[in-house]
PDB file of N, CA and C in Angstrom:
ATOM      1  N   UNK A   1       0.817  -1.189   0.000  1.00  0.00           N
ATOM      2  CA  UNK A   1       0.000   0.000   0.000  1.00  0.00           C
ATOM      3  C   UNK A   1       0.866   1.259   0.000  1.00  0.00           C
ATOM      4  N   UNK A   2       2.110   1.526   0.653  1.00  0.00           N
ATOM      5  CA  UNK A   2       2.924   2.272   0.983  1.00  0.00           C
ATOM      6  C   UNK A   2       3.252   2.818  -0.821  1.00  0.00           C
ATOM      7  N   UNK A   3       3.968   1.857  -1.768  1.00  0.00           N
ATOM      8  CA  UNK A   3       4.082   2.259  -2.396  1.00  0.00           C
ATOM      9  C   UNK A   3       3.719   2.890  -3.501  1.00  0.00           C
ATOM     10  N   UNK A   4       1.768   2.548  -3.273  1.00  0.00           N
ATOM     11  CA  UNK A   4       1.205   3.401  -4.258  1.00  0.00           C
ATOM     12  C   UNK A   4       0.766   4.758  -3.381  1.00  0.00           C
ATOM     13  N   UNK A   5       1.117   5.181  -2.679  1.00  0.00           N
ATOM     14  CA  UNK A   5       1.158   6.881  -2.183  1.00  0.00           C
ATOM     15  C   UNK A   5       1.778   7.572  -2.929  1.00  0.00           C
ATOM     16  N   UNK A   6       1.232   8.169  -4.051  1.00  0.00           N
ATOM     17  CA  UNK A   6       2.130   9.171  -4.767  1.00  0.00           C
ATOM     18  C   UNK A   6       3.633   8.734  -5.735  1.00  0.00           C
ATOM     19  N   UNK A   7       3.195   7.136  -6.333  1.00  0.00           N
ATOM     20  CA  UNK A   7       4.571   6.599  -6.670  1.00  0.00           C
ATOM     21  C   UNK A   7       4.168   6.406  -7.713  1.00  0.00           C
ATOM     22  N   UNK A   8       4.228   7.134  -9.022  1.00  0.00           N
ATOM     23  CA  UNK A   8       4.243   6.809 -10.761  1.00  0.00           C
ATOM     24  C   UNK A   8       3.856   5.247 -10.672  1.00  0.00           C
ATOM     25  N   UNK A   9       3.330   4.666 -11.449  1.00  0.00           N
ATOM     26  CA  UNK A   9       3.920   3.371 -11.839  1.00  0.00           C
ATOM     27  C   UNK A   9       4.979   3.375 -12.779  1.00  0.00           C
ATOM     28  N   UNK A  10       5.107   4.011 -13.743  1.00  0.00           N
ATOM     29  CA  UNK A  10       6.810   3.946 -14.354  1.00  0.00           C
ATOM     30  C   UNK A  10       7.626   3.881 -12.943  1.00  0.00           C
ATOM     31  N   UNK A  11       7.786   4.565 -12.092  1.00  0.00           N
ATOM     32  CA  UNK A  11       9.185   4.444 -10.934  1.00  0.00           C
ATOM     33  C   UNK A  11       8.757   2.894 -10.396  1.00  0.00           C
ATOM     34  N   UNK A  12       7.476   2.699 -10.226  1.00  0.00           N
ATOM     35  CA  UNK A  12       7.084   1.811  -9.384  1.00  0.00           C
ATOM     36  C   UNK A  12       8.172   0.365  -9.756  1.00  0.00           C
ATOM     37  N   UNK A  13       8.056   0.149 -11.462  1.00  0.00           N
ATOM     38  CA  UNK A  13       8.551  -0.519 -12.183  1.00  0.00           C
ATOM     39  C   UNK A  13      10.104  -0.471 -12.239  1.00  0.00           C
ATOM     40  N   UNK A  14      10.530   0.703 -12.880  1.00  0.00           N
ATOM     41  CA  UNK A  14      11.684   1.326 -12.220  1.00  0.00           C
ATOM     42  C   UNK A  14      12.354   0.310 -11.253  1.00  0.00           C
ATOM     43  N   UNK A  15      11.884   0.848 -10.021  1.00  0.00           N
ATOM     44  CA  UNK A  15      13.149   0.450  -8.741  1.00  0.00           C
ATOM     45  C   UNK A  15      12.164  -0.575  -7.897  1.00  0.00           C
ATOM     46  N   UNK A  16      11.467  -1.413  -8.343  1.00  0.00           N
ATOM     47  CA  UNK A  16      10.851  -2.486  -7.563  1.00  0.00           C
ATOM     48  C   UNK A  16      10.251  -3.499  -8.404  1.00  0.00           C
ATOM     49  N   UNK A  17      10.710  -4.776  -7.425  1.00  0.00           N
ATOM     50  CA  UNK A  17      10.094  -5.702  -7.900  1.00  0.00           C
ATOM     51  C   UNK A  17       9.377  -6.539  -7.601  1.00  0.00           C
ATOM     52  N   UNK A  18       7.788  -6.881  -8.083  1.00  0.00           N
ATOM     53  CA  UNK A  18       7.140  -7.584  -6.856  1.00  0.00           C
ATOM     54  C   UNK A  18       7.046  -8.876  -6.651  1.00  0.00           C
ATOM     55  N   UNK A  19       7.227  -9.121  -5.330  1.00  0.00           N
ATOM     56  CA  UNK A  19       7.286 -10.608  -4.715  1.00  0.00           C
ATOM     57  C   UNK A  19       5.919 -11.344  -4.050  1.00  0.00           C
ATOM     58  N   UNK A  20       4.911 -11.613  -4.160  1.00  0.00           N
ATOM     59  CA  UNK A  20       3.458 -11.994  -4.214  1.00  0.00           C
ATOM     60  C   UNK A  20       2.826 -11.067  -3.662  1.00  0.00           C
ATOM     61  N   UNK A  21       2.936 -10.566  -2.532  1.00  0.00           N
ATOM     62  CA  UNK A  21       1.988  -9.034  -2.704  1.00  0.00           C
ATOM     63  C   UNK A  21       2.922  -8.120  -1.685  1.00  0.00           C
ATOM     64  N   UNK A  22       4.150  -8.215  -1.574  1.00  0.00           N
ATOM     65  CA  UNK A  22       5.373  -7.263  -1.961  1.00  0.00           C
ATOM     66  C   UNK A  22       5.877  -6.765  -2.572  1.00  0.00           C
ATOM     67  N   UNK A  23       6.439  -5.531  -2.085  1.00  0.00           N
ATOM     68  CA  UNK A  23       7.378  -5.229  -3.597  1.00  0.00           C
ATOM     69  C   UNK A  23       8.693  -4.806  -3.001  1.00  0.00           C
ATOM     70  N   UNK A  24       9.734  -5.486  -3.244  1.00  0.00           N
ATOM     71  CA  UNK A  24      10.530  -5.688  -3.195  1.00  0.00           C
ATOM     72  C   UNK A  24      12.115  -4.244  -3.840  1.00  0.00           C
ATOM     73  N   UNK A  25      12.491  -3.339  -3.379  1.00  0.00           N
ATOM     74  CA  UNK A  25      13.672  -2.958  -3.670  1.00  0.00           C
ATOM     75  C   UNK A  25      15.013  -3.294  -4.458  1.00  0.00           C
ATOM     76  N   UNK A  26      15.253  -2.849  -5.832  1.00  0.00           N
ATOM     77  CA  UNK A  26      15.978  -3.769  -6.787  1.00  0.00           C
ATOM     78  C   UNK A  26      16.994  -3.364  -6.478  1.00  0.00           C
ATOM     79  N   UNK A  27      17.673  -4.393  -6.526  1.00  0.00           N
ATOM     80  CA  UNK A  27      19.658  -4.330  -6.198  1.00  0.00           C
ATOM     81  C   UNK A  27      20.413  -3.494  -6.639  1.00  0.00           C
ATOM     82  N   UNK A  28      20.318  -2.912  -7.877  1.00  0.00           N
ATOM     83  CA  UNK A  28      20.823  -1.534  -8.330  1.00  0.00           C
ATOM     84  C   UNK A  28      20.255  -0.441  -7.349  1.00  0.00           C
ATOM     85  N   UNK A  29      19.506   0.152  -7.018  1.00  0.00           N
ATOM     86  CA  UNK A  29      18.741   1.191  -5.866  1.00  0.00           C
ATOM     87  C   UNK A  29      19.570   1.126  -4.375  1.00  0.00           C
ATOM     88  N   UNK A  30      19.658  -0.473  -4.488  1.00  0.00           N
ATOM     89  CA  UNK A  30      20.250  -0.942  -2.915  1.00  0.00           C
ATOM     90  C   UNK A  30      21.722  -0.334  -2.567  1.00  0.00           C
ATOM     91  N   UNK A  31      22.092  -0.563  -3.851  1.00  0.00           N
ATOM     92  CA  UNK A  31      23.557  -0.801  -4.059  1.00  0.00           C
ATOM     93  C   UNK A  31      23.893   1.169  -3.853  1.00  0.00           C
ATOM     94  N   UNK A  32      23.245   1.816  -3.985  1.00  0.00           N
ATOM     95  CA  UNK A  32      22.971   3.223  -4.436  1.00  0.00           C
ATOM     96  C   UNK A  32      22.550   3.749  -3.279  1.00  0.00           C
ATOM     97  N   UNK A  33      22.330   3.064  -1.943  1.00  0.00           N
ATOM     98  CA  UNK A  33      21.764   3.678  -0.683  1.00  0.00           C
ATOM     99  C   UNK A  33      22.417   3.140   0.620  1.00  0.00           C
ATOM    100  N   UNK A  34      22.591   4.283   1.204  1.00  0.00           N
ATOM    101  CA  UNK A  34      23.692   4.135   2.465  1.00  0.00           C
ATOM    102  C   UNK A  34      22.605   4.084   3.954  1.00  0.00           C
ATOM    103  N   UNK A  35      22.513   2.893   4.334  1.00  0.00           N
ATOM    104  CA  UNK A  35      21.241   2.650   5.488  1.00  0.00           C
ATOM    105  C   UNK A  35      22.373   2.419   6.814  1.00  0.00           C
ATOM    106  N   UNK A  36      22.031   3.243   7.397  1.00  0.00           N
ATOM    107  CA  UNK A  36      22.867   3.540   8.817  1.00  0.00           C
ATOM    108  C   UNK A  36      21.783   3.669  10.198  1.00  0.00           C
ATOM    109  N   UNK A  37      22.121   4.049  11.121  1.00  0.00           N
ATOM    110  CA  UNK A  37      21.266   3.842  12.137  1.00  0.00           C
ATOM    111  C   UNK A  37      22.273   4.889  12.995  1.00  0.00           C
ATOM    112  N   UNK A  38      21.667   5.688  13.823  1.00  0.00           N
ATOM    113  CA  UNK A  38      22.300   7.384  14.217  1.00  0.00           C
ATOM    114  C   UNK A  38      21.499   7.610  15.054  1.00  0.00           C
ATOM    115  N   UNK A  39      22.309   8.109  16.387  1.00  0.00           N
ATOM    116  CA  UNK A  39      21.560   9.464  17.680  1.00  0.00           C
ATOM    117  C   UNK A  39      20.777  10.614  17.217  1.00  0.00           C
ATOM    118  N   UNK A  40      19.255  10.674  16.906  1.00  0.00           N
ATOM    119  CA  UNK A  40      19.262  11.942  15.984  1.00  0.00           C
ATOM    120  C   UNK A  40      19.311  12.837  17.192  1.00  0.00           C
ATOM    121  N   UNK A  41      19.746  13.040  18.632  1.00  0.00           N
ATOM    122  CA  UNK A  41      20.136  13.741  19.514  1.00  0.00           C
ATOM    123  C   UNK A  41      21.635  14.150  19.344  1.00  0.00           C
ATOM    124  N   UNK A  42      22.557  13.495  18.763  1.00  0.00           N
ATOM    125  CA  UNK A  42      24.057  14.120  18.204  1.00  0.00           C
ATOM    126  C   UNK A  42      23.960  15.082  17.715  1.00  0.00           C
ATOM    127  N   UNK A  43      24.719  15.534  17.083  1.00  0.00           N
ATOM    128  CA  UNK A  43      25.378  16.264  15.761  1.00  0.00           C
ATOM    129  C   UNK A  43      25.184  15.758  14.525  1.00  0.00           C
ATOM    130  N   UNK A  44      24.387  16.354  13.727  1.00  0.00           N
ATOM    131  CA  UNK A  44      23.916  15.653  12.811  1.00  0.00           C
ATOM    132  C   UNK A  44      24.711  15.857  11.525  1.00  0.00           C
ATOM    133  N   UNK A  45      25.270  17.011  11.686  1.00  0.00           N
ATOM    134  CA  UNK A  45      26.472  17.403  10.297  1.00  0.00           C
ATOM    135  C   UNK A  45      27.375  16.698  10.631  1.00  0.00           C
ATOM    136  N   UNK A  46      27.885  15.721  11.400  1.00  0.00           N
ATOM    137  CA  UNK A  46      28.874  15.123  10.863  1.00  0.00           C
ATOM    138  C   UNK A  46      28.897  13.857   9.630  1.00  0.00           C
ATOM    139  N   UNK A  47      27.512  13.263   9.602  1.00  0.00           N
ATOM    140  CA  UNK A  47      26.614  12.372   8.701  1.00  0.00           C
ATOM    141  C   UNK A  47      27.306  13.317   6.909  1.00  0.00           C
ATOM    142  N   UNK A  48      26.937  14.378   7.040  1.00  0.00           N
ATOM    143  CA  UNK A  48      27.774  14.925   5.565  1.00  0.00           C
ATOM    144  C   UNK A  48      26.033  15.730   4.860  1.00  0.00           C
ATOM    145  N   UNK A  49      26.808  15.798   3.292  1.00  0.00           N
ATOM    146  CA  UNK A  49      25.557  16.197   3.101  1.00  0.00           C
ATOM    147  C   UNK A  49      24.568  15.456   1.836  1.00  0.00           C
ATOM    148  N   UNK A  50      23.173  15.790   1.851  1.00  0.00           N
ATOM    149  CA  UNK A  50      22.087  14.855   1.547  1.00  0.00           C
ATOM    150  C   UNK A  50      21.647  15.492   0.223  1.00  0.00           C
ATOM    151  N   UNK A  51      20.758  14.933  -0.894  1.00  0.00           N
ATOM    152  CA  UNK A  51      19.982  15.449  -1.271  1.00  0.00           C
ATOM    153  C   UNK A  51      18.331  15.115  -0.830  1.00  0.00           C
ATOM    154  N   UNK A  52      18.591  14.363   0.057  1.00  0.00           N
ATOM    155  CA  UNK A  52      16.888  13.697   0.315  1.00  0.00           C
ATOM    156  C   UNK A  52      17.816  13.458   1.638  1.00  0.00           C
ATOM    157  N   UNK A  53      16.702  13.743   2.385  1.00  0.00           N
ATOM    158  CA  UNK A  53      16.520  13.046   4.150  1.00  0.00           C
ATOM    159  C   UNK A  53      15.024  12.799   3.953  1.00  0.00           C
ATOM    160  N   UNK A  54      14.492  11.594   4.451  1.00  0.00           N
ATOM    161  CA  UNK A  54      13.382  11.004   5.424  1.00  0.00           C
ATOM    162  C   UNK A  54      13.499  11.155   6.741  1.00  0.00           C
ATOM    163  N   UNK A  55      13.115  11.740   6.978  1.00  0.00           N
ATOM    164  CA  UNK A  55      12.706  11.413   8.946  1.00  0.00           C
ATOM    165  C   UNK A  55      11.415  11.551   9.253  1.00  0.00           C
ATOM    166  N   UNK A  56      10.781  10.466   8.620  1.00  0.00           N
ATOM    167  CA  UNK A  56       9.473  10.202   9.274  1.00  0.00           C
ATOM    168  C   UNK A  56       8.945   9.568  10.428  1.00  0.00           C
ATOM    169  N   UNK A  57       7.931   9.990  10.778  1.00  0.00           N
ATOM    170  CA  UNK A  57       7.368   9.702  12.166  1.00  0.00           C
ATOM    171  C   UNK A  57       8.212   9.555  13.013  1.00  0.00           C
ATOM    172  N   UNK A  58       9.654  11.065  13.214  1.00  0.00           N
ATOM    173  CA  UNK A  58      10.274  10.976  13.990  1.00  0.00           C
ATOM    174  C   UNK A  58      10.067  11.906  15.107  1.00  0.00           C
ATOM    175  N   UNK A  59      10.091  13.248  14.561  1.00  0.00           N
ATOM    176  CA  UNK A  59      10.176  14.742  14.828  1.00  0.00           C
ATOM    177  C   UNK A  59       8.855  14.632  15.987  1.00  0.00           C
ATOM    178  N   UNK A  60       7.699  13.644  16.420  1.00  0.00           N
ATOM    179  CA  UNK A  60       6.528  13.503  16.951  1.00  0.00           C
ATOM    180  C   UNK A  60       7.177  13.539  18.238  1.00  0.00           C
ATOM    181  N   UNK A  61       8.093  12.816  18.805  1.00  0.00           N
ATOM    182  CA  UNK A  61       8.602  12.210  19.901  1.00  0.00           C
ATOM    183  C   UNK A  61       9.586  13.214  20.895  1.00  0.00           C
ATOM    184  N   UNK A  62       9.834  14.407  19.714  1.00  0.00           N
ATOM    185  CA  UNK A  62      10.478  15.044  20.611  1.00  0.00           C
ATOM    186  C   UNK A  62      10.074  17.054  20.778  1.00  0.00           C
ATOM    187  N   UNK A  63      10.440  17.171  21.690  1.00  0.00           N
ATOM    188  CA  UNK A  63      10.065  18.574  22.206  1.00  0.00           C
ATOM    189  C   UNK A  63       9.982  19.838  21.140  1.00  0.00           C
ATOM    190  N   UNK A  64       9.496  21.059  21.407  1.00  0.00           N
ATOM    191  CA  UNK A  64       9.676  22.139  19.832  1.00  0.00           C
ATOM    192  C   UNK A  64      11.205  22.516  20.129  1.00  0.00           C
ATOM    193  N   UNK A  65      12.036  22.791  20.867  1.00  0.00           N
ATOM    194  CA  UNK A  65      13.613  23.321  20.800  1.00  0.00           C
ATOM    195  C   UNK A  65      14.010  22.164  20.621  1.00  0.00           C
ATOM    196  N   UNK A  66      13.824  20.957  20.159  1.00  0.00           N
ATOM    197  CA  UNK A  66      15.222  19.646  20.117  1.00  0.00           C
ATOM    198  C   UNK A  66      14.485  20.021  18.519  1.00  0.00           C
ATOM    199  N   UNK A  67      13.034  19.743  18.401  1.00  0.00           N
ATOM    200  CA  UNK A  67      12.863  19.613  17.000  1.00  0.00           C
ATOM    201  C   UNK A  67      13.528  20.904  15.885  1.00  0.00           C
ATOM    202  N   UNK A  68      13.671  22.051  16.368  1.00  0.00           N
ATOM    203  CA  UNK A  68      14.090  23.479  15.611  1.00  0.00           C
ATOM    204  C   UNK A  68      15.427  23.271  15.546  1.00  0.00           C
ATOM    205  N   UNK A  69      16.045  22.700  16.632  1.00  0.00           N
ATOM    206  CA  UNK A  69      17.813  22.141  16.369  1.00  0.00           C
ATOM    207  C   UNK A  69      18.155  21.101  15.333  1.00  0.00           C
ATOM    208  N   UNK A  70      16.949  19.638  15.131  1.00  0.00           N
ATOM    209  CA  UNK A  70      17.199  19.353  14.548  1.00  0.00           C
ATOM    210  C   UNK A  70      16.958  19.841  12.552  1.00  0.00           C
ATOM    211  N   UNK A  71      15.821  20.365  12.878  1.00  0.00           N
ATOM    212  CA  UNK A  71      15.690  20.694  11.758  1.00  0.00           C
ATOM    213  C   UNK A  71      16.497  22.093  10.757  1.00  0.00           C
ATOM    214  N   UNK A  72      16.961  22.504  11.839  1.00  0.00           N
ATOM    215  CA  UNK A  72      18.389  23.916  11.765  1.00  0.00           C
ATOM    216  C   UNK A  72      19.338  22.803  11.276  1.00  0.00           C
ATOM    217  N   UNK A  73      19.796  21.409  11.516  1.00  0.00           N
ATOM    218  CA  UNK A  73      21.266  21.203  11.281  1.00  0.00           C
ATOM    219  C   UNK A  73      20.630  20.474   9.820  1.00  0.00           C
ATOM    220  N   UNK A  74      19.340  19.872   9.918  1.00  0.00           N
ATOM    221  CA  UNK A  74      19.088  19.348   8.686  1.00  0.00           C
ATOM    222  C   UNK A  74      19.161  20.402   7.231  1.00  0.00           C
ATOM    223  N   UNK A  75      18.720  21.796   7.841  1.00  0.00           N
ATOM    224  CA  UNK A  75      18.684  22.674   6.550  1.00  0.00           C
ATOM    225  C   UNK A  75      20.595  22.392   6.190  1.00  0.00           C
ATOM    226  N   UNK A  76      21.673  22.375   6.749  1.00  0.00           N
ATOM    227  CA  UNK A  76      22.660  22.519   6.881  1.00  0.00           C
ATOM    228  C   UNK A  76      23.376  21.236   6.177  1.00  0.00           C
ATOM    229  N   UNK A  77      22.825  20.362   6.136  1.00  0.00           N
ATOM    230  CA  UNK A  77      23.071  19.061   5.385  1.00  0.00           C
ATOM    231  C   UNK A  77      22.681  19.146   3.954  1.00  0.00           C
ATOM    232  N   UNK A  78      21.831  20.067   3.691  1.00  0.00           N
ATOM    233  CA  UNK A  78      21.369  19.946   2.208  1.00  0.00           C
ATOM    234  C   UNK A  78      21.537  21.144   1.546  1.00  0.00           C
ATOM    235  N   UNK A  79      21.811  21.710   0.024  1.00  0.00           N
ATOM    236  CA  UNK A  79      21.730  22.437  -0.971  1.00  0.00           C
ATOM    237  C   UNK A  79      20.453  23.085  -0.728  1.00  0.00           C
ATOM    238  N   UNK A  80      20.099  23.626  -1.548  1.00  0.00           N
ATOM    239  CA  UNK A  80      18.951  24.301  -2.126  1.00  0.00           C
ATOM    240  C   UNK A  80      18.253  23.396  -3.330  1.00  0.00           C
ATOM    241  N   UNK A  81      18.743  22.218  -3.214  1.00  0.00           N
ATOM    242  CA  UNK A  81      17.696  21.490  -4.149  1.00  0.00           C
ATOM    243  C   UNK A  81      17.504  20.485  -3.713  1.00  0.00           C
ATOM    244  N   UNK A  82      18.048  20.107  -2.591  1.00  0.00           N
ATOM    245  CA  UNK A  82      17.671  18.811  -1.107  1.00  0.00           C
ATOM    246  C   UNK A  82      16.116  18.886  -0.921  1.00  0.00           C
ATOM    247  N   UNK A  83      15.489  18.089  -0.268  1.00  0.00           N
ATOM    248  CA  UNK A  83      14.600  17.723  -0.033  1.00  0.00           C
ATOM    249  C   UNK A  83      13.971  17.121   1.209  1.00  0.00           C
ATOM    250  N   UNK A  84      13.599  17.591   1.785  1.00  0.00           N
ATOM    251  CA  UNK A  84      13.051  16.410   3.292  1.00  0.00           C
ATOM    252  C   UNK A  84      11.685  15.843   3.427  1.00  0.00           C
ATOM    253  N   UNK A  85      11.545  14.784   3.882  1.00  0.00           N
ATOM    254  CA  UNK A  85      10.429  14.182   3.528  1.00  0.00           C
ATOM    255  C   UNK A  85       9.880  13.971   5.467  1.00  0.00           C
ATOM    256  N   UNK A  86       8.968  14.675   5.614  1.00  0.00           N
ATOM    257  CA  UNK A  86       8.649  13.994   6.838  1.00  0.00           C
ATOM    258  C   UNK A  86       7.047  13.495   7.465  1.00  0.00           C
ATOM    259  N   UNK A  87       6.793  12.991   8.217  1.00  0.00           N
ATOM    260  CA  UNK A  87       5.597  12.144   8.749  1.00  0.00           C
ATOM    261  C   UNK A  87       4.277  13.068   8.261  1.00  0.00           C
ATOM    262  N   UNK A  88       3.078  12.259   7.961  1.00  0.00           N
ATOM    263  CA  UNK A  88       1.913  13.205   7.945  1.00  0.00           C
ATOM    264  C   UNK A  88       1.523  13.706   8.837  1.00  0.00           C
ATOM    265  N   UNK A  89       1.896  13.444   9.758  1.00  0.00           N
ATOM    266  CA  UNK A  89       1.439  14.657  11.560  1.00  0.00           C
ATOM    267  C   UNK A  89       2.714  15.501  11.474  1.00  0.00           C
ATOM    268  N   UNK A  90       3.596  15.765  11.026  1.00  0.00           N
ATOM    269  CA  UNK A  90       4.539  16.909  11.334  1.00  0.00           C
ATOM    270  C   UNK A  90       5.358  17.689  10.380  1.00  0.00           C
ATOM    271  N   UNK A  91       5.569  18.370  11.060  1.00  0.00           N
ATOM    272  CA  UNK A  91       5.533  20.251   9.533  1.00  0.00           C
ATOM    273  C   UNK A  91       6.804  20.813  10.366  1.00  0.00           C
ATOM    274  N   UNK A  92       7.060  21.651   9.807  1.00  0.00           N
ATOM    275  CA  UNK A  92       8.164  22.512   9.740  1.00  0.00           C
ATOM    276  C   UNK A  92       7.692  23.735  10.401  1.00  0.00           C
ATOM    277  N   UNK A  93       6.202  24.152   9.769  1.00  0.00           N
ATOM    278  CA  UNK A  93       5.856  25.299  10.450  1.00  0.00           C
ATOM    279  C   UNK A  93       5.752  25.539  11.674  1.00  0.00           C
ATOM    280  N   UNK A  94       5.602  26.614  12.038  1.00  0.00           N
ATOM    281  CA  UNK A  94       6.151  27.207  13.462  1.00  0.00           C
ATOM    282  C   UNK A  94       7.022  26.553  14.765  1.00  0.00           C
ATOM    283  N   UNK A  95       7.937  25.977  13.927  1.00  0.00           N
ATOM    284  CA  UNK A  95       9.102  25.500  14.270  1.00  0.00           C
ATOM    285  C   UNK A  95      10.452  26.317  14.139  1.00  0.00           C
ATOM    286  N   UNK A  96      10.299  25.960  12.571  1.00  0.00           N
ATOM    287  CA  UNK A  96      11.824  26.672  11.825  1.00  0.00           C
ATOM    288  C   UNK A  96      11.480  27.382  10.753  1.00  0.00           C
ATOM    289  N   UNK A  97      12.272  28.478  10.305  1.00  0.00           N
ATOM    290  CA  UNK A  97      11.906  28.950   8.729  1.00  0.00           C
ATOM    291  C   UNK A  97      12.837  28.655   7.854  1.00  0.00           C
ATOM    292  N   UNK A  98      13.042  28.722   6.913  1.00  0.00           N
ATOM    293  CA  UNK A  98      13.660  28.596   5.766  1.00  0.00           C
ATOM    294  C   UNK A  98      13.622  27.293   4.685  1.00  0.00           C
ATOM    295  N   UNK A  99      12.277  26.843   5.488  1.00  0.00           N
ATOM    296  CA  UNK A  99      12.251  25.419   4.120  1.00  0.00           C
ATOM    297  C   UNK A  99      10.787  25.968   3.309  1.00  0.00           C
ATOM    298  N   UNK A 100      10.923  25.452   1.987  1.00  0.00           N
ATOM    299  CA  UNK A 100       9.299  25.918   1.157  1.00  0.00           C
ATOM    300  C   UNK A 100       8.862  24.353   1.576  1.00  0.00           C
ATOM    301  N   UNK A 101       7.681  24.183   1.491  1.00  0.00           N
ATOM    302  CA  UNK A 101       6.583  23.483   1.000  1.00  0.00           C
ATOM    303  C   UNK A 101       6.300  23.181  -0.189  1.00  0.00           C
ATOM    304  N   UNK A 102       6.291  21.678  -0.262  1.00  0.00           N
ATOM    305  CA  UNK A 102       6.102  21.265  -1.981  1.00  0.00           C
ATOM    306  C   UNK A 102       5.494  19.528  -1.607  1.00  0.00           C
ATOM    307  N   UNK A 103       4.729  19.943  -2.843  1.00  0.00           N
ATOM    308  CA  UNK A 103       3.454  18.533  -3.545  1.00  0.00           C
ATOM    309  C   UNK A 103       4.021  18.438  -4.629  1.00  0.00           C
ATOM    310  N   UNK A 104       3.571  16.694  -4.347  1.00  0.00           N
ATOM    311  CA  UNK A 104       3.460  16.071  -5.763  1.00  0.00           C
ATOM    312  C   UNK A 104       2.347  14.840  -5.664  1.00  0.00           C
ATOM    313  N   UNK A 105       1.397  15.276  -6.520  1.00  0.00           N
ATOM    314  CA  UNK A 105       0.428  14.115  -5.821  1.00  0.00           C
ATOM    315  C   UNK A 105      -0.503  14.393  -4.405  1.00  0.00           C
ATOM    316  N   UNK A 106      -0.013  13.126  -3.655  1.00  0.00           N
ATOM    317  CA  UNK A 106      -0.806  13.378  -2.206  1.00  0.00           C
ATOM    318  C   UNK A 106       0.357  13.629  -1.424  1.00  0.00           C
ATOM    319  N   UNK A 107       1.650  13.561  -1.940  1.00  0.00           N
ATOM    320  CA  UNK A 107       3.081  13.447  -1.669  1.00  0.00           C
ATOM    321  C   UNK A 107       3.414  15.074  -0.705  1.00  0.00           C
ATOM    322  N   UNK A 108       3.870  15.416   0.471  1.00  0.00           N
ATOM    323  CA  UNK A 108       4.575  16.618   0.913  1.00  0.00           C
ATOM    324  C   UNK A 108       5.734  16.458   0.944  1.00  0.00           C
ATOM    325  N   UNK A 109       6.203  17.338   1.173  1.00  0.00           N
ATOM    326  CA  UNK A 109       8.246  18.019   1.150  1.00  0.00           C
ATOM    327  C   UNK A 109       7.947  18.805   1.127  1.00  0.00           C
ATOM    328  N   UNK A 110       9.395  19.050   1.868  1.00  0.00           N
ATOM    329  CA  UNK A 110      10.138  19.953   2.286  1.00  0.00           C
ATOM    330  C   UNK A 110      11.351  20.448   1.751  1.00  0.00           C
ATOM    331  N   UNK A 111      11.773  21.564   0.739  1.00  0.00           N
ATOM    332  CA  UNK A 111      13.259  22.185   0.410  1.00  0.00           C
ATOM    333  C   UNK A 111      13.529  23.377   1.456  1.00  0.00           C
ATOM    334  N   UNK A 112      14.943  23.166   1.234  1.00  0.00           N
ATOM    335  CA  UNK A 112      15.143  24.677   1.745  1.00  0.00           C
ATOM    336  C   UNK A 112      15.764  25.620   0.888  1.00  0.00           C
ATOM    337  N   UNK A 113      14.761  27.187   1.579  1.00  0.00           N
ATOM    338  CA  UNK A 113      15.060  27.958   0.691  1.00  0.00           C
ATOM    339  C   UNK A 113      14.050  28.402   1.193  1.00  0.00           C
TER     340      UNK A 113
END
């Protein structure tokens, strides 16, 4: 279900393959993605920098000053053509400024800028 939220079927095809009513992540994509596991209470610039962050259904769990820190070091990880993707309960707004708002689909993000 996850992957028909806002996912072309060309990409769908693209970078997955389905396994009886999975769909499965193709080895080229895999091979192309760095899956780590991190304090998001650290320092988050030392991680480097992104064009896409996910941090979904994270930002829920913690306070508005841990969340404005984190989302201050996240603007700091990315360009101006980065992207953040985060949970449907949580926004940027009246948190932090400097990211726009952007759709695609039923799809939200986050750039900064």
């Amino acid at each position: 279900m996850e992957v028909n939220r806002g996912l072309p079927a060309p990409l769908l095809i693209k970078y997955f393959t389905q396994s009886d009513r999975d769909w499965v992540i193709k080895p080229d994509l895999i091979r192309m993605t760095d899956f780590r596991s991190f304090n998001l209470l650290k320092d988050l610039t030392v991680l480097g920098r992104f064009d896409i962050i996910f941090c979904r259904n994270v930002l829920i769990y913690f306070d508005v000053p841990t969340k404005r820190r984190m989302l201050t070091e996240i603007q700091r990880m990315m360009d101006g053509t980065g992207v953040l993707f985060l949970g449907g309960a949580e926004t940027v707004y009246g948190v932090v400024d400097g990211y726009k708002r952007l759709t695609s689909g039923k799809a939200v993000y986050y750039q900064v800028g």
